[in-house]
C-alpha atoms as a PDB file:
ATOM      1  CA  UNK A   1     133.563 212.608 135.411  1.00  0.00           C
ATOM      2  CA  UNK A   2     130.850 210.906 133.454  1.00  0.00           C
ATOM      3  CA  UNK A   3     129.320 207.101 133.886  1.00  0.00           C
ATOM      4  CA  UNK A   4     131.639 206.287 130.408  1.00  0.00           C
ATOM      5  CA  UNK A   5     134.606 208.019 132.172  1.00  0.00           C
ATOM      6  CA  UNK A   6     134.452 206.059 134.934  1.00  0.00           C
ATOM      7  CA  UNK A   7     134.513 202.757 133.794  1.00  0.00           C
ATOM      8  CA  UNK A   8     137.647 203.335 131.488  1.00  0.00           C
ATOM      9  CA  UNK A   9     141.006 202.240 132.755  1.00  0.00           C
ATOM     10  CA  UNK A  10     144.040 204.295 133.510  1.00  0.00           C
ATOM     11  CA  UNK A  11     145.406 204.049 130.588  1.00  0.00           C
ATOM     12  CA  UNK A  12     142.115 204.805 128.526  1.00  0.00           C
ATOM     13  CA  UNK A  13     141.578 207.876 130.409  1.00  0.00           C
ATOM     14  CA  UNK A  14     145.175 209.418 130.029  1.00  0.00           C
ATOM     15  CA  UNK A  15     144.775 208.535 126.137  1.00  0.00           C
ATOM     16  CA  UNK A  16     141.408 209.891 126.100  1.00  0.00           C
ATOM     17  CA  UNK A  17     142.829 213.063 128.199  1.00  0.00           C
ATOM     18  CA  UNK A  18     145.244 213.448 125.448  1.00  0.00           C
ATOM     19  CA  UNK A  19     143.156 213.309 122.628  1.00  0.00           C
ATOM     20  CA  UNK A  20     140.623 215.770 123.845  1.00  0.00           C
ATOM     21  CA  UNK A  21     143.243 218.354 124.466  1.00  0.00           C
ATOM     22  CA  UNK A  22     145.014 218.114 120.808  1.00  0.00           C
ATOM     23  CA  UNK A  23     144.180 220.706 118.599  1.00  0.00           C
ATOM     24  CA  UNK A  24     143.838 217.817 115.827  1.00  0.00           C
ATOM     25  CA  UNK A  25     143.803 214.523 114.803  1.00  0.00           C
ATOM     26  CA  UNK A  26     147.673 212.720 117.048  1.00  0.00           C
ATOM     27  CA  UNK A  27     148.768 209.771 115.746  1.00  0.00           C
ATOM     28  CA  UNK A  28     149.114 206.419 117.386  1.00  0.00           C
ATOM     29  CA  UNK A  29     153.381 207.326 117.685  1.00  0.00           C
ATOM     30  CA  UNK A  30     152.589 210.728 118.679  1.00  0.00           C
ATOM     31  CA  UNK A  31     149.889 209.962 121.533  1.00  0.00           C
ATOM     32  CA  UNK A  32     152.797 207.707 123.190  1.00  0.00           C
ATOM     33  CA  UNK A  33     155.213 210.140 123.259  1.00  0.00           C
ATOM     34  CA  UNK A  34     152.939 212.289 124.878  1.00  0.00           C
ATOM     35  CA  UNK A  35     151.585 209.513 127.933  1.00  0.00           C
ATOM     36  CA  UNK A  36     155.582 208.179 128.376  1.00  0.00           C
ATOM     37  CA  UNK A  37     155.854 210.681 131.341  1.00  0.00           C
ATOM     38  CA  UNK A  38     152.395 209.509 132.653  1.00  0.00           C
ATOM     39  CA  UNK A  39     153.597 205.783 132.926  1.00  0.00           C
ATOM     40  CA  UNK A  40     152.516 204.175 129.606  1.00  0.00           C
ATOM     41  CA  UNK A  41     155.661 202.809 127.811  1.00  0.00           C
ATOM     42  CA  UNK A  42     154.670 200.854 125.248  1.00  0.00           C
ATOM     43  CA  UNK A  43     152.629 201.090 121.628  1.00  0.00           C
ATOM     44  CA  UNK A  44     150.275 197.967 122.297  1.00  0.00           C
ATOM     45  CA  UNK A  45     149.506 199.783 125.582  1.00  0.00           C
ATOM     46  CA  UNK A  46     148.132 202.699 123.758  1.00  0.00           C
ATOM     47  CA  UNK A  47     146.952 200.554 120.664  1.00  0.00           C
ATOM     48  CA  UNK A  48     144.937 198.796 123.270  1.00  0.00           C
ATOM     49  CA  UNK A  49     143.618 201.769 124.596  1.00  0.00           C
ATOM     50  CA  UNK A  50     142.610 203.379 121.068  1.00  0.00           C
ATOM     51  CA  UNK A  51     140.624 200.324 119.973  1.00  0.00           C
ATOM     52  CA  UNK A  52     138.585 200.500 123.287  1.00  0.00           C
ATOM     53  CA  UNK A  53     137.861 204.116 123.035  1.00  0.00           C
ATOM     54  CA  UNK A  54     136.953 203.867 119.253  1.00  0.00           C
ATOM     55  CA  UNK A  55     134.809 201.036 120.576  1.00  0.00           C
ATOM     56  CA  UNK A  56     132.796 203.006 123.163  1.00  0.00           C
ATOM     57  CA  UNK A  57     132.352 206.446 120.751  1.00  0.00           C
ATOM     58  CA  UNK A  58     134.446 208.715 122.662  1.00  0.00           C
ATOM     59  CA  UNK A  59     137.315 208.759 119.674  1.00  0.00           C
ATOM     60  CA  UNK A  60     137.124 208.096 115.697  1.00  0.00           C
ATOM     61  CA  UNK A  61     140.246 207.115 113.704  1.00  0.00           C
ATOM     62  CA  UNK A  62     140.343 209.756 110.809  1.00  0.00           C
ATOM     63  CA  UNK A  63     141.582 206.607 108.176  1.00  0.00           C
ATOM     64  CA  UNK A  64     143.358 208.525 105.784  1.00  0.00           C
ATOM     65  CA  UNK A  65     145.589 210.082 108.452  1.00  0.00           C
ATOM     66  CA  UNK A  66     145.608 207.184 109.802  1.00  0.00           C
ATOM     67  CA  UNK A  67     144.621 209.438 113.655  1.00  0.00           C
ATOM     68  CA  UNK A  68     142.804 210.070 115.890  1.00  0.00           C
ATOM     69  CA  UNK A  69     139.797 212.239 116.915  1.00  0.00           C
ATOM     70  CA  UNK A  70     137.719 212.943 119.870  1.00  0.00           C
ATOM     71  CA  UNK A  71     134.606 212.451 119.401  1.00  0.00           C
ATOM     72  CA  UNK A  72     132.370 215.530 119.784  1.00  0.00           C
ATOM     73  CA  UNK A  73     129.231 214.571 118.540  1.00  0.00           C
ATOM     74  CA  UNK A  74     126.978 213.303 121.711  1.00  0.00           C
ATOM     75  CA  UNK A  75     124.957 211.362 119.584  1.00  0.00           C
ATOM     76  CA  UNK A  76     128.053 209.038 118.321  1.00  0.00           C
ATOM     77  CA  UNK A  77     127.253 206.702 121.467  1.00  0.00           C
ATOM     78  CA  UNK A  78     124.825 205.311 119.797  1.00  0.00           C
ATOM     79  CA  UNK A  79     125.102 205.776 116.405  1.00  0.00           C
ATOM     80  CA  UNK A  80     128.179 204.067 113.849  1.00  0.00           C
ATOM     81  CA  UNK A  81     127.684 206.851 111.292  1.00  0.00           C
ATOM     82  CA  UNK A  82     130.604 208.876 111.585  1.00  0.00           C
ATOM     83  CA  UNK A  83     131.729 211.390 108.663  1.00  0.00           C
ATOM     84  CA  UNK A  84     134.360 214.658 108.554  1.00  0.00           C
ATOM     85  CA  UNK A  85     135.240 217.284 106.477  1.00  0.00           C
ATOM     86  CA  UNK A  86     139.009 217.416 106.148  1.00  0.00           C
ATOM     87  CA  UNK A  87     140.665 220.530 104.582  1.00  0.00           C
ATOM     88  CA  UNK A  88     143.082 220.370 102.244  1.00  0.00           C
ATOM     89  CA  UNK A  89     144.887 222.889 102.591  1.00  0.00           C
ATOM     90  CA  UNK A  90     145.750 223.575 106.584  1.00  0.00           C
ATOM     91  CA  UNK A  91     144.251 219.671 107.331  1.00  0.00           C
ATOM     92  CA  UNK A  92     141.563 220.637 109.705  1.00  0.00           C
ATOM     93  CA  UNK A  93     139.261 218.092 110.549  1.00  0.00           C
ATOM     94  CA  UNK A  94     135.832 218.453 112.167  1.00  0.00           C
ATOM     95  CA  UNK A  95     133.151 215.987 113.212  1.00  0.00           C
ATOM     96  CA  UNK A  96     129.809 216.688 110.534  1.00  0.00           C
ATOM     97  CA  UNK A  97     126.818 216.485 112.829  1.00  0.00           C
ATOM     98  CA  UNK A  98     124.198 216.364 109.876  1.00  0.00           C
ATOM     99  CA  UNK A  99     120.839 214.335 110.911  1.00  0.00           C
ATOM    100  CA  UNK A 100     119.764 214.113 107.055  1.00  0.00           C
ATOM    101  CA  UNK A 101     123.119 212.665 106.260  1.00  0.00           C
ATOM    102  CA  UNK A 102     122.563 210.233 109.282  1.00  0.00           C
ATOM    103  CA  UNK A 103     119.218 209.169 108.723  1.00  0.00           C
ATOM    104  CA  UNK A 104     120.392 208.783 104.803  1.00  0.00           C
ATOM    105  CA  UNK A 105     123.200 206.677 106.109  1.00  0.00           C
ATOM    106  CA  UNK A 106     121.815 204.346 108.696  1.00  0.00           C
ATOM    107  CA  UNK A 107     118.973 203.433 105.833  1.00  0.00           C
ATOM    108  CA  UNK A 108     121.199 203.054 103.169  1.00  0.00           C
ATOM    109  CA  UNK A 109     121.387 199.390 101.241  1.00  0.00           C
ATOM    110  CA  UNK A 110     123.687 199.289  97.837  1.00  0.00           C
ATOM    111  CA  UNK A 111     122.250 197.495  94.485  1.00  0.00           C
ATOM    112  CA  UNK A 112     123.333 194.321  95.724  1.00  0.00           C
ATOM    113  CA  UNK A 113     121.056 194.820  99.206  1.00  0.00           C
ATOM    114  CA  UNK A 114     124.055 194.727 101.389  1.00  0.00           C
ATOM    115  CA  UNK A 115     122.939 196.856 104.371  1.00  0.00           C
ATOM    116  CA  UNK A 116     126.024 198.597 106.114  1.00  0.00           C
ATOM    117  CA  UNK A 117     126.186 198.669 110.119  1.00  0.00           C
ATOM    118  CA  UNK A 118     128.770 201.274 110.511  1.00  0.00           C
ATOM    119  CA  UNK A 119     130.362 204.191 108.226  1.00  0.00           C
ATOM    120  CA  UNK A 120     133.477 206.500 108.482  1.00  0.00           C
ATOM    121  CA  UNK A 121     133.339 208.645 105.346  1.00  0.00           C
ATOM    122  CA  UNK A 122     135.590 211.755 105.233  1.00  0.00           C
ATOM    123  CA  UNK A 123     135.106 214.160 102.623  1.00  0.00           C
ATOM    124  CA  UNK A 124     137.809 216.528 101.428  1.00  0.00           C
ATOM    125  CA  UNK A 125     137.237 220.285 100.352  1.00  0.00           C
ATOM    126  CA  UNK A 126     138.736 224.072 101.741  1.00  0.00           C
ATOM    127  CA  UNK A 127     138.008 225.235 105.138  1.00  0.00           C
ATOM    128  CA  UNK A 128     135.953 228.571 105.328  1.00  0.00           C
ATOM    129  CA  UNK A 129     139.253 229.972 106.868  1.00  0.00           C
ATOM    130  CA  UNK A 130     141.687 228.540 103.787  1.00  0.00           C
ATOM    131  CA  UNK A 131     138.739 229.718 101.057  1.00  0.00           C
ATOM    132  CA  UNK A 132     138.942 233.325 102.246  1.00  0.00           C
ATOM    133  CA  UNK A 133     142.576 233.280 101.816  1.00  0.00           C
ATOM    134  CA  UNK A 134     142.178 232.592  98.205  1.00  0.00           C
END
């Protein structure tokens, strides 16, 4: 168990514990059905324990699927410039670990000279798996 592990609660770490073992992005709804055996009853519990993970870098919320992730990119600890590739066809979502698109991002200021502290972009396309079935 990591330092980061360690210091979550009980209910972070069965969330957390769920997360990493779904196959995709679970929904707030779906992750409590899945912890009600392991004690955690209601939504605000797990609500709770999503914000906290988010906050920390072990999980992103995919926004337009309104889900959630576990993080697999080490580096997300430290950095707020998270971005995925979501397939539109079978809805597989993975983490882009890019260090151009990072650096890009974390120096990035718009025409007006807003500077942004934190990103979640998700870009949309086919999976290598879905294009070969064309």
């Amino acid at each position: 168990m990591t330092q980061k592990q360690e210091q979550l609660s009980k209910n972070q770490q069965i969330v957390l514990s769920i997360i990493e073992k779904a196959k995709g992005p679970l929904k707030a709804y779906s992750i409590l059905y899945n912890v009600q055996r392991r004690g955690i009853k209601a939504p605000l519990q797990v609500y709770r324990a999503l914000e906290k993970l988010i906050e920390i870098g072990k999980i992103h919320k995919i926004k337009s699927k309104n889900a959630f992730i576990a993080c697999k990119n080490s580096d997300c600890e430290i950095s707020k410039a998270t971005a995925f590739s979501i397939c539109n066809n079978c809805e597989h979502v993975k983490e882009i670990k890019n260090t151009k698109l990072s650096k890009y991002l974390s120096n990035f200021e718009d025409n007006s000279g807003m500077k942004y502290k934190k990103y979640n972009l998700e870009f949309f396309g086919l999976c290598k798996n879905c294009k070969l079935k064309q």
